[in-house]
Protein backbone atom coordinates (compact mmCIF):
# COMPACT_ATOMS: atom_id res chain seq x y z
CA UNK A 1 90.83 98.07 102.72
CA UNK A 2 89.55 98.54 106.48
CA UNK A 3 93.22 100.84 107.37
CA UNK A 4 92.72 102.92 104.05
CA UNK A 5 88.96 103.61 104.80
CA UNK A 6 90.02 104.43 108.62
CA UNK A 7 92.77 106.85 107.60
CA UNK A 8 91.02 108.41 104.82
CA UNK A 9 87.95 109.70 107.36
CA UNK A 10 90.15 111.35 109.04
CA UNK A 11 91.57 113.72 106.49
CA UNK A 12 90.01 117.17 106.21
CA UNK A 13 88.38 118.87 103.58
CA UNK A 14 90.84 121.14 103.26
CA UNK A 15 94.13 118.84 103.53
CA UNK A 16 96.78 120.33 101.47
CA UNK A 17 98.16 117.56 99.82
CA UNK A 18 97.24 114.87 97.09
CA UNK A 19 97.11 111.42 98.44
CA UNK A 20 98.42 108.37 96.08
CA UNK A 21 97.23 104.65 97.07
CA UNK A 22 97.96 101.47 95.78
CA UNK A 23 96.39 98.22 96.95
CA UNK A 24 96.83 94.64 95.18
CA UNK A 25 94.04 93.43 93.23
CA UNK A 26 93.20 90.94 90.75
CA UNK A 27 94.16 92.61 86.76
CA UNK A 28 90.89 90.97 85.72
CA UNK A 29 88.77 92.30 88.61
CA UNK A 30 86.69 95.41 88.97
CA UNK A 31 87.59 98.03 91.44
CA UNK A 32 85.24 99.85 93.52
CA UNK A 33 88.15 101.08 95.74
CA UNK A 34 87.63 105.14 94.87
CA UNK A 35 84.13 104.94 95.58
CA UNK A 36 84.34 103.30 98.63
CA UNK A 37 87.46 105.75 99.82
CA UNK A 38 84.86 108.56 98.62
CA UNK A 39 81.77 107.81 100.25
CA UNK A 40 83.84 107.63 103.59
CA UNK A 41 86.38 110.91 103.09
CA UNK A 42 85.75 114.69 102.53
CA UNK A 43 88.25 114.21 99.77
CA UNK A 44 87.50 112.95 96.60
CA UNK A 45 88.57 109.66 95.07
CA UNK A 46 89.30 108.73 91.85
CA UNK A 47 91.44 106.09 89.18
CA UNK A 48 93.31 109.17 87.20
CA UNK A 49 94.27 109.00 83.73
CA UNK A 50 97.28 109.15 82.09
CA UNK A 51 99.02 112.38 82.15
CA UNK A 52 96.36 113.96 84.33
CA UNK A 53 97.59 117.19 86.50
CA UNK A 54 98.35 116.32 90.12
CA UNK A 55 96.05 118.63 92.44
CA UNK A 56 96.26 118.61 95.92
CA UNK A 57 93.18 117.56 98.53
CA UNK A 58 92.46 114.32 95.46
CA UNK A 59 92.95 110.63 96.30
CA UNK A 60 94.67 109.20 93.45
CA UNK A 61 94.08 105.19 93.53
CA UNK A 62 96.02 103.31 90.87
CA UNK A 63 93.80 101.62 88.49
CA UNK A 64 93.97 97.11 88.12
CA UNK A 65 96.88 95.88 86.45
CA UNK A 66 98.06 99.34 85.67
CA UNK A 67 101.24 101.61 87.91
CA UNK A 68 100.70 104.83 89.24
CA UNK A 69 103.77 106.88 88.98
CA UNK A 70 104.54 110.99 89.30
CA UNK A 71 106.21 112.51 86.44
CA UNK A 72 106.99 116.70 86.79
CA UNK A 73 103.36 117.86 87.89
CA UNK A 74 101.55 114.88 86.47
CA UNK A 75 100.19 111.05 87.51
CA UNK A 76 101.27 108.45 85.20
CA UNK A 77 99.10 105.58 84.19
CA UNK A 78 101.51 102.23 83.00
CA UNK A 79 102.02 98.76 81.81
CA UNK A 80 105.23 98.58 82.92
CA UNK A 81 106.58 95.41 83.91
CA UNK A 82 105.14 93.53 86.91
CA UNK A 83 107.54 94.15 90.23
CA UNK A 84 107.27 91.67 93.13
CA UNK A 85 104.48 89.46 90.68
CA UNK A 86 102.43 92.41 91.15
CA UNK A 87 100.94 95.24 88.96
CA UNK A 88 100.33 98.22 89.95
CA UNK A 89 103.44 98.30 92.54
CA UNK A 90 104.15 100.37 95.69
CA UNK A 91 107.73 100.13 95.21
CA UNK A 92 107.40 101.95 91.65
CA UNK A 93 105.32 104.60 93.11
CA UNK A 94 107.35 105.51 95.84
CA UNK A 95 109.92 105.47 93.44
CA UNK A 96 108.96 107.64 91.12
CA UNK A 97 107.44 110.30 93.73
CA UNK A 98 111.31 110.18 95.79
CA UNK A 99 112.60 111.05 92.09
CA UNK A 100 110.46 113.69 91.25
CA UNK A 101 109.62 115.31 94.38
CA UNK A 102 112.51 114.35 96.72
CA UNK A 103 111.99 116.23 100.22
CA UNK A 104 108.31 117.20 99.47
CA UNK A 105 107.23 112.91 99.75
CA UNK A 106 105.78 111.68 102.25
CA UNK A 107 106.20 107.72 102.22
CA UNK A 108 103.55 105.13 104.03
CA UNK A 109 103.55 101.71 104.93
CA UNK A 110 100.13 99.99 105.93
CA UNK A 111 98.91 96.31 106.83
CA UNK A 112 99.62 94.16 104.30
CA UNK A 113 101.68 90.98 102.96
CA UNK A 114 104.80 90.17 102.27
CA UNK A 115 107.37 92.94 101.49
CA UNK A 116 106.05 95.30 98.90
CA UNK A 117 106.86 99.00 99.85
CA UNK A 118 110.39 98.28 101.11
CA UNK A 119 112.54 98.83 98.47
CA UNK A 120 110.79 102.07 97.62
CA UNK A 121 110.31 103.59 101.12
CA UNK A 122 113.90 103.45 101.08
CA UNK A 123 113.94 105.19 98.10
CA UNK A 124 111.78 107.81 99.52
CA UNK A 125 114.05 107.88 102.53
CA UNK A 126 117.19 108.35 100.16
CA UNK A 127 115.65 111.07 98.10
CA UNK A 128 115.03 112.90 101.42
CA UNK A 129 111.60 112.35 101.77
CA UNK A 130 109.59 111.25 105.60
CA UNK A 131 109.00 108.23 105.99
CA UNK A 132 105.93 106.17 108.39
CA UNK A 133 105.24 102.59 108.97
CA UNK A 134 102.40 101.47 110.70
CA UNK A 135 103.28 99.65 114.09
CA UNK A 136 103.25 96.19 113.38
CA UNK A 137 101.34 95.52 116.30
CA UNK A 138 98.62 97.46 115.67
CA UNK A 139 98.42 96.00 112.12
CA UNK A 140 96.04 93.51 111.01
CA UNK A 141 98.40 92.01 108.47
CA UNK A 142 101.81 92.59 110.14
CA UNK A 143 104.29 91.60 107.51
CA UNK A 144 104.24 94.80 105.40
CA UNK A 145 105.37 96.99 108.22
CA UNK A 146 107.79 94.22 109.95
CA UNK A 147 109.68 94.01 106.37
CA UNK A 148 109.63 97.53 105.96
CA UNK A 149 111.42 98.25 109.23
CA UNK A 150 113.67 95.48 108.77
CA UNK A 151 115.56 97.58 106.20
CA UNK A 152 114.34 101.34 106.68
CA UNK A 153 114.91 103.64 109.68
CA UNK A 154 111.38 104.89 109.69
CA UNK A 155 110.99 108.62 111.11
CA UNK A 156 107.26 107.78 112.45
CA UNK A 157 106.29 104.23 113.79
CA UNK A 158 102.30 104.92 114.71
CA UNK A 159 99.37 103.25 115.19
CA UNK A 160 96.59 103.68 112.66
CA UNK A 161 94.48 105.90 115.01
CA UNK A 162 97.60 108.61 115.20
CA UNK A 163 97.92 108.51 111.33
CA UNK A 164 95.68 110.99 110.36
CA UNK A 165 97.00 113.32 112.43
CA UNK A 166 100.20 113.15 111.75
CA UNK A 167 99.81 113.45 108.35
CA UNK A 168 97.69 116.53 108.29
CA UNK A 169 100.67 118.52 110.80
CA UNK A 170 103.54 117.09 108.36
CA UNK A 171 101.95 118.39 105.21
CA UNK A 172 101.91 121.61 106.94
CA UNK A 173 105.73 121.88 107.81
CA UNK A 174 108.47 123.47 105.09
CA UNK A 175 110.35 120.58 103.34
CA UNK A 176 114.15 120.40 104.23
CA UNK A 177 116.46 120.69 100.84
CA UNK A 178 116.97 117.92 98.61
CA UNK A 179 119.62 116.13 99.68
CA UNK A 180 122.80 115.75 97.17
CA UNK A 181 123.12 111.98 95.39
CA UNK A 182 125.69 110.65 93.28
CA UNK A 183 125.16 110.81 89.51
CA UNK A 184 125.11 106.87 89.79
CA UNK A 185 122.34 106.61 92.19
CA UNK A 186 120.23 108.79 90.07
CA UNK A 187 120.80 107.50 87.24
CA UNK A 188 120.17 104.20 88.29
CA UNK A 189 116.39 105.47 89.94
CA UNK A 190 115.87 107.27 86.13
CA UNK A 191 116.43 103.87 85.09
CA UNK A 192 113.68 101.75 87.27
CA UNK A 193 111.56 104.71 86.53
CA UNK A 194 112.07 104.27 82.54
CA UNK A 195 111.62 100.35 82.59
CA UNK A 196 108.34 101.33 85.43
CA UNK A 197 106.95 103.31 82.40
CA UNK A 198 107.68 101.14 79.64
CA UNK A 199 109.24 98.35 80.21
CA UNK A 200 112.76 97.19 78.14
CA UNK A 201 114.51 97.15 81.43
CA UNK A 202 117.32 94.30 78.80
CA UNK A 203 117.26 96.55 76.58
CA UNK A 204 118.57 99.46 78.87
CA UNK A 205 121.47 97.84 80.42
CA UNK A 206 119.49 97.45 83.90
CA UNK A 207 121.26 93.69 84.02
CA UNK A 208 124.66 94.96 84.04
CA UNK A 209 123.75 97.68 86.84
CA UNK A 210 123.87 94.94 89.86
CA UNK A 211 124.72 91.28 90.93
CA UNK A 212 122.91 88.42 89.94
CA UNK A 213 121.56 86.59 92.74
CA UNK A 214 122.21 82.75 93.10
């Protein structure tokens, strides 16, 4: 909470791009996340709906108990299945925006627990898209960005004071061309993207697409 308010002062009125979040809480519990990210940004923030248009300069937070995913020019609200015991998920977001937008993503890792936002900053990474990890060391909660390093070559390591910054000169720069994947791959990341939306993941052959761990 403390990082996102941080980075969000920092972003101009006019910033060019929309900015997606999604932080862990309770499915049960209220969130007063947008208004707090609001009250301390020129941008405004909001919990979308489903199927509303994407517009740049918004702050999109995901809603409790509910993914945030990108689909053509829209935000997806879900009940897809829970991914790493938690709903919403980084992982699927990042997902989805690396398959829909390839190059144009820009992928973030902040303070935080455990793991989530690996697997799908590497997706970002694959689809072409920048990546940017907080430095561990300047991180509160150091385990987030650690993991996330572990397995992904980031292309910006900063401290949270830089961030801003950074982001606001990136969004500004032409996005390289999206880089060419095997059939496989994609349709594998159309597949986590299907069961992300709706779940059936059985039903849609996703066991027989990798090894089953001991």
């Amino acid at each position: 909470m403390t990082a996102l308010l941080a980075l969000v002062k920092t972003l101009p009125a006019d910033f060019p791009a929309p900015v997606f979040i999604v932080q862990h809480v309770g499915a049960d519990s209220p969130s007063i996340l947008p208004q707090l990210l609001g009250s301390a940004s020129a941008l405004e923030a909001r919990h979308p709906q489903n199927g509303e248009i994407v517009r740049p300069g918004a702050i999109y937070v995901a809603p409790p108990d509910h993914h945030l995913l990108l689909e053509g020019n829209q935000v997806l609200v879900t009940r897809g299945p829970k991914e790493n015991r938690f709903r919403p998920s980084i992982d699927a977001l990042f997902r989805s925006a690396a398959y829909t937008y390839g190059p144009r993503v820009i992928g973030v890792v902040l303070t935080g627990y455990l793991d989530d936002g690996t697997s799908g900053l590497w997706s970002v990474q694959r689809m072409g898209g920048l990546t940017i990890v907080q430095d561990p060391h300047d991180a509160e909660q150091p385990a987030m960005p650690t993991n996330a390093l572990e397995f992904v070559t980031a292309d910006h390591v900063v401290p949270l004071a830089e961030l801003g910054g950074l982001l606001v000169r990136l969004t500004t720069q032409r996005a390289p061309a999206r880089p060419r994947l095997p059939a496989a791959q994609l349709n594998l990341l159309k597949i986590e993207l299907t069961i992300a939306k709706q779940g059936g993941g059985f039903e849609l052959g996703i066991i027989d697409k990798g090894l089953l761990t001991p």
